[in-house]
N, C-alpha and C. Protein backbone atom coordinates (compact mmCIF):
# COMPACT_ATOMS: atom_id res chain seq x y z
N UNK A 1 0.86 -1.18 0.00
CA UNK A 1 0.00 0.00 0.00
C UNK A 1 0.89 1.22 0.00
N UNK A 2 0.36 2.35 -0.55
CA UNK A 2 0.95 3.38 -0.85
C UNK A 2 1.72 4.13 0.69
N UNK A 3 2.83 3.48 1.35
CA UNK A 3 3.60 3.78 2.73
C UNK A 3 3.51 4.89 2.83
N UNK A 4 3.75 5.76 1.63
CA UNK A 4 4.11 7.33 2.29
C UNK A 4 3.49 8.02 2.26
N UNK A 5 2.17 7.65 1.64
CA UNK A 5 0.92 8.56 1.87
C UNK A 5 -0.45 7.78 2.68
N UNK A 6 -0.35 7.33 3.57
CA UNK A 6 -1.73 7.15 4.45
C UNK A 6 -2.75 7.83 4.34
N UNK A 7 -2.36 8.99 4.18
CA UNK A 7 -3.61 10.01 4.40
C UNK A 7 -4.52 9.53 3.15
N UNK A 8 -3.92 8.91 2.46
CA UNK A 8 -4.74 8.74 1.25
C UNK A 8 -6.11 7.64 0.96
N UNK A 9 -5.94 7.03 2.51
CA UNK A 9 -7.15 5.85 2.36
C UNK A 9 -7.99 6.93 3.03
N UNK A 10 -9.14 6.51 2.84
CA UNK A 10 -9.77 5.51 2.01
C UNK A 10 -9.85 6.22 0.84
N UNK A 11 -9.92 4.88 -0.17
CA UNK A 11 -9.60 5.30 -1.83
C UNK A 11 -10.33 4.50 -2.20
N UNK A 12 -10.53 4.36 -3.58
CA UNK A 12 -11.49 3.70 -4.65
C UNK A 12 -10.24 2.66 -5.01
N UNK A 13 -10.76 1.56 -5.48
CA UNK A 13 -10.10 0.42 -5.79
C UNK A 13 -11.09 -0.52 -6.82
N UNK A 14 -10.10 -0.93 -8.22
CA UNK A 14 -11.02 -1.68 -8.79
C UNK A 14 -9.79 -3.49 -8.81
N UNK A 15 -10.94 -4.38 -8.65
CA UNK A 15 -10.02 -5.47 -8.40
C UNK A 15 -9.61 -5.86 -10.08
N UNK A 16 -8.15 -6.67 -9.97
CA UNK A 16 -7.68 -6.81 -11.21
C UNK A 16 -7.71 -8.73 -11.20
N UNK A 17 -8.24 -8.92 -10.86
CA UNK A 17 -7.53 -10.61 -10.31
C UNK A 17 -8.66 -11.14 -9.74
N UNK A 18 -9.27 -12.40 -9.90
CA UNK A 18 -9.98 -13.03 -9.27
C UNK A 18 -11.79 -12.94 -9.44
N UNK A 19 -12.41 -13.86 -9.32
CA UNK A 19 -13.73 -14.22 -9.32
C UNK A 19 -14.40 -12.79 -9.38
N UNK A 20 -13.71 -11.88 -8.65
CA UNK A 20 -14.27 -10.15 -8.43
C UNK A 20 -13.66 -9.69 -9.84
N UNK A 21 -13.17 -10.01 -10.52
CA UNK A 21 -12.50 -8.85 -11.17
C UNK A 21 -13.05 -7.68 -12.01
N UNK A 22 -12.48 -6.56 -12.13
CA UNK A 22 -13.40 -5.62 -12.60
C UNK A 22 -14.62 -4.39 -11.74
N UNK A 23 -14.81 -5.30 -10.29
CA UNK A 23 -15.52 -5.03 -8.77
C UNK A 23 -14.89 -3.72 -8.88
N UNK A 24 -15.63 -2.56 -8.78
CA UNK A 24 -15.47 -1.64 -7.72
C UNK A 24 -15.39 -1.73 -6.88
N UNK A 25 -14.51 -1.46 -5.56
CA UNK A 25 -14.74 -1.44 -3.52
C UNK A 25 -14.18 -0.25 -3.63
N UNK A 26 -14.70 0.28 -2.51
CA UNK A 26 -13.89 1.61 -1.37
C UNK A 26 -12.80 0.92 -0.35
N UNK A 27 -11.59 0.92 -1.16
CA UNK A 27 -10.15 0.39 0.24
C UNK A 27 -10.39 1.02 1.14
N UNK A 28 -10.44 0.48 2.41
CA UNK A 28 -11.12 0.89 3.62
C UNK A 28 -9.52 1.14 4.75
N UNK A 29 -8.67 0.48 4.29
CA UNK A 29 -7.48 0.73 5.40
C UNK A 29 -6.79 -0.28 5.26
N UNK A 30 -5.60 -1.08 5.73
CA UNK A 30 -4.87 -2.07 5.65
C UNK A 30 -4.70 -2.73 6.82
N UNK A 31 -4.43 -4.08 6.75
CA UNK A 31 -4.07 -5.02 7.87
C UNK A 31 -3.64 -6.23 7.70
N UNK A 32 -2.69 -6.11 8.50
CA UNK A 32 -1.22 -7.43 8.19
C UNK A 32 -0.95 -7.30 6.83
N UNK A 33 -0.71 -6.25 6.11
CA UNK A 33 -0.37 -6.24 4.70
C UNK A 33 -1.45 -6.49 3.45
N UNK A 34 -2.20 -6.61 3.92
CA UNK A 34 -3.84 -6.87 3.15
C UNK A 34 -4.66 -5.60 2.92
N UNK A 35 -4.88 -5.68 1.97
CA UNK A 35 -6.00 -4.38 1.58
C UNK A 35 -7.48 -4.56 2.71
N UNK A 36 -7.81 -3.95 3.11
CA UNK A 36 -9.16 -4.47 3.61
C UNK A 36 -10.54 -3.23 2.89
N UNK A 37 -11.11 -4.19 1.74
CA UNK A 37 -11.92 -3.43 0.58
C UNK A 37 -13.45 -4.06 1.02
N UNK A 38 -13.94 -2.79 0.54
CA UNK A 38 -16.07 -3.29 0.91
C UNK A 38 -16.62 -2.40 -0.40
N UNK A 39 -17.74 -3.26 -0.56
CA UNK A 39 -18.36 -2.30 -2.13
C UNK A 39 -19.76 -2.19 -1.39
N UNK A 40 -20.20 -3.02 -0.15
CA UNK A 40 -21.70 -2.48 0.03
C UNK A 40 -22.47 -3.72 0.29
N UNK A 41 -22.68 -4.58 -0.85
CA UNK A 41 -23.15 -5.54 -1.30
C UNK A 41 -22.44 -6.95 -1.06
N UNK A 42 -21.54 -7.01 -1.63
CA UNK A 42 -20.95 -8.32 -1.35
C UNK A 42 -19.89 -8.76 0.02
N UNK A 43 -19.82 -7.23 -0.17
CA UNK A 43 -18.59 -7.43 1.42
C UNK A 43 -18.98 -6.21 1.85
N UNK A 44 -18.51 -6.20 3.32
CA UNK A 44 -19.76 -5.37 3.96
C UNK A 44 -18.68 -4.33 4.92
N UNK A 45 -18.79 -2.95 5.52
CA UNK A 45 -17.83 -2.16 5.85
C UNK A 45 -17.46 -2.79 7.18
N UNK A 46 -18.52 -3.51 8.05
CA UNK A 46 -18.09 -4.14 9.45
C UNK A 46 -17.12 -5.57 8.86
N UNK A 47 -16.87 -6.27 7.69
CA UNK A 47 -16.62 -7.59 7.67
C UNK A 47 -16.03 -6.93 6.44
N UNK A 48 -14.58 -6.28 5.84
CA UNK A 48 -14.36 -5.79 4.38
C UNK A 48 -13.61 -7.47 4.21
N UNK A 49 -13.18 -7.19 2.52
CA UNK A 49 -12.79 -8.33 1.74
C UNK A 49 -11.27 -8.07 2.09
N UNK A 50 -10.45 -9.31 2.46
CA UNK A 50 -8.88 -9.07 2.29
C UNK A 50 -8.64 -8.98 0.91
N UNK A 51 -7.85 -8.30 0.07
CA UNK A 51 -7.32 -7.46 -1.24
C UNK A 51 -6.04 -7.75 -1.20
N UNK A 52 -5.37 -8.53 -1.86
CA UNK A 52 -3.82 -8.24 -2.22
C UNK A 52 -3.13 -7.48 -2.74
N UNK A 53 -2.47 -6.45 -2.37
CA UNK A 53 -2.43 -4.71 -3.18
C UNK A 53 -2.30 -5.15 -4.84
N UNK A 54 -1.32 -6.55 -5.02
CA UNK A 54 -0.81 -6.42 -6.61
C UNK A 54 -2.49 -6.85 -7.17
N UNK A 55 -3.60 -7.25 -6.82
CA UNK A 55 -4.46 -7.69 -7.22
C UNK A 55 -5.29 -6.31 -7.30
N UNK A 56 -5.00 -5.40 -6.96
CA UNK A 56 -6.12 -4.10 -6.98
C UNK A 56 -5.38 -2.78 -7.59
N UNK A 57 -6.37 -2.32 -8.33
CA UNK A 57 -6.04 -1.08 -8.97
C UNK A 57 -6.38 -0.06 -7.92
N UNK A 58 -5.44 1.07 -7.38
CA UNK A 58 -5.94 1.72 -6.47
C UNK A 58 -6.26 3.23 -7.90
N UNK A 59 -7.14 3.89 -7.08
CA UNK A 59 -7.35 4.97 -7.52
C UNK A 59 -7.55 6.88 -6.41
N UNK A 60 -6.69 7.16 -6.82
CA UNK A 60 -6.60 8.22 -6.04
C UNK A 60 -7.16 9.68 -5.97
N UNK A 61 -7.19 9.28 -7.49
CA UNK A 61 -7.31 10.44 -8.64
C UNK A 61 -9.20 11.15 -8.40
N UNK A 62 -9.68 11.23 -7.50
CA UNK A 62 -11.28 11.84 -7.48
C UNK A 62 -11.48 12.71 -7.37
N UNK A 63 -13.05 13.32 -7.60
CA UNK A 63 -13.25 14.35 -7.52
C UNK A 63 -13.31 14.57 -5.63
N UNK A 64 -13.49 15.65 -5.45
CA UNK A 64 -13.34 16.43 -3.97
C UNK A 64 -14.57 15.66 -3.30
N UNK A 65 -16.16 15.87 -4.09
CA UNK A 65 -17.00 15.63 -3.41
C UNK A 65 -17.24 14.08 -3.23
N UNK A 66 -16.28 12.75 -4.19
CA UNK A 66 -16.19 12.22 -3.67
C UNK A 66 -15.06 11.68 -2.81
N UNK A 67 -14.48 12.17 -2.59
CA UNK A 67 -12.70 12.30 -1.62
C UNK A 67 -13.58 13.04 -0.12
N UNK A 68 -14.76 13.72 -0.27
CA UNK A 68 -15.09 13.84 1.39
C UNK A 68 -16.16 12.52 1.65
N UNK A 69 -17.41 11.50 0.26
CA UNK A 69 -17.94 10.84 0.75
C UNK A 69 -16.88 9.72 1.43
N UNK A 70 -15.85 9.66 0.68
CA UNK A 70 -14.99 8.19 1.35
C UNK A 70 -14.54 9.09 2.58
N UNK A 71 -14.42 9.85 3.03
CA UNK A 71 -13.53 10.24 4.62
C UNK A 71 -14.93 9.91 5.27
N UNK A 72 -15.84 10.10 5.23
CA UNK A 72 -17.41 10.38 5.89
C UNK A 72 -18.16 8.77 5.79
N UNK A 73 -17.82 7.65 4.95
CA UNK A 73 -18.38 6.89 4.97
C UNK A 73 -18.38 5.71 6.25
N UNK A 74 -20.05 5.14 6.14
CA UNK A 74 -19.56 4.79 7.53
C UNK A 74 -20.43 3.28 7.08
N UNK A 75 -21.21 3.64 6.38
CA UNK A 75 -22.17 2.14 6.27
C UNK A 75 -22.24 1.66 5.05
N UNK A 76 -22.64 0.31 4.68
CA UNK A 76 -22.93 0.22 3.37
C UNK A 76 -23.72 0.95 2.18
N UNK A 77 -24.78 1.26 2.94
CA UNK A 77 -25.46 2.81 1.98
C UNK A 77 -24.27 3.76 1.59
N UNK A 78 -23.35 4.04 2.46
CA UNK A 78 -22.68 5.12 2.03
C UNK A 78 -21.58 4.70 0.46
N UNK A 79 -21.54 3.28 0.79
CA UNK A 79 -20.26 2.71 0.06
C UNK A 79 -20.87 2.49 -1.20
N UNK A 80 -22.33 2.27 -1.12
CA UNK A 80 -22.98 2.33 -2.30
C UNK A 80 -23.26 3.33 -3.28
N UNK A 81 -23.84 4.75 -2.60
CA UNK A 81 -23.80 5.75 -3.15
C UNK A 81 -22.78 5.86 -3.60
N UNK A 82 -21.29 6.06 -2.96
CA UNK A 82 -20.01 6.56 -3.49
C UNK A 82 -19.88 6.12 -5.04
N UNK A 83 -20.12 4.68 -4.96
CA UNK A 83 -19.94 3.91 -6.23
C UNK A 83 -20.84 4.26 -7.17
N UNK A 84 -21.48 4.53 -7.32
CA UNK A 84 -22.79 5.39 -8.09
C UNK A 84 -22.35 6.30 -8.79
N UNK A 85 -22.07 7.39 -7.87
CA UNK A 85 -21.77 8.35 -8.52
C UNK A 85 -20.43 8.54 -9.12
N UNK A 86 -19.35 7.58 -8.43
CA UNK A 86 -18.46 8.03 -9.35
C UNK A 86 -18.40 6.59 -10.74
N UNK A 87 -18.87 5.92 -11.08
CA UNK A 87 -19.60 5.58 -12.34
C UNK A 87 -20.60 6.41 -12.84
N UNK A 88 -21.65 7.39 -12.26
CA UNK A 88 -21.87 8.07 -13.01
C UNK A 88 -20.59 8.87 -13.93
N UNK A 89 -19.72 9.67 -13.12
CA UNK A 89 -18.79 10.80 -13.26
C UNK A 89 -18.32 10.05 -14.22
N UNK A 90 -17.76 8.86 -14.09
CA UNK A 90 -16.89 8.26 -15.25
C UNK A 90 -17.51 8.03 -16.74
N UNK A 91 -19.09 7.96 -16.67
CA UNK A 91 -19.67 7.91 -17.56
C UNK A 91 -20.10 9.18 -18.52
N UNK A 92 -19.74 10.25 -17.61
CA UNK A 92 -19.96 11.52 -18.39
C UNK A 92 -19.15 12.32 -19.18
N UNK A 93 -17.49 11.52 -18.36
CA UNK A 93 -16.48 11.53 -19.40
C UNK A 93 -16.59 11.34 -20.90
């Protein structure tokens, strides 16, 4: 995970590897070297998915208003919305 910037979780993450691949999650923080990722639905923000960093695309790159929903998110509704809208955003590209 990105060592020298912490401040930077929580971030958007799309998985590259595995049965998920392609999954949107919100990387929620790290532990024992594991991504720990939740999208809402399948993995949940109390119980996130372990993520192997080389298996996930991190993304850092967002807009503001969603860079304050990920600091503010707290439940799966929230993790859902996030993902919404920034597939909307990406779609308006």
């Amino acid at each position: 995970m990105n060592k020298d910037h912490p401040e930077a979780l929580p971030c958007l993450g799309v998985s590259k590897a595995g049965h998920d691949r392609g999954r949107l999650y919100i990387v929620l923080g790290v532990r024992d070297g594991m991504l720990q990722a939740a999208d809402g639905i399948h993995s949940h923000v109390d119980k996130p998915k372990k993520k192997n960093e080389k298996h996930m695309q991190l993304i850092y790159n967002v807009s503001p208003e969603i860079r304050d929903l990920l600091k503010n998110a707290k439940i799966d509704s929230d993790l859902i919305h996030i993902k919404k809208l920034y597939s909307r955003i990406q779609s308006d590209r």
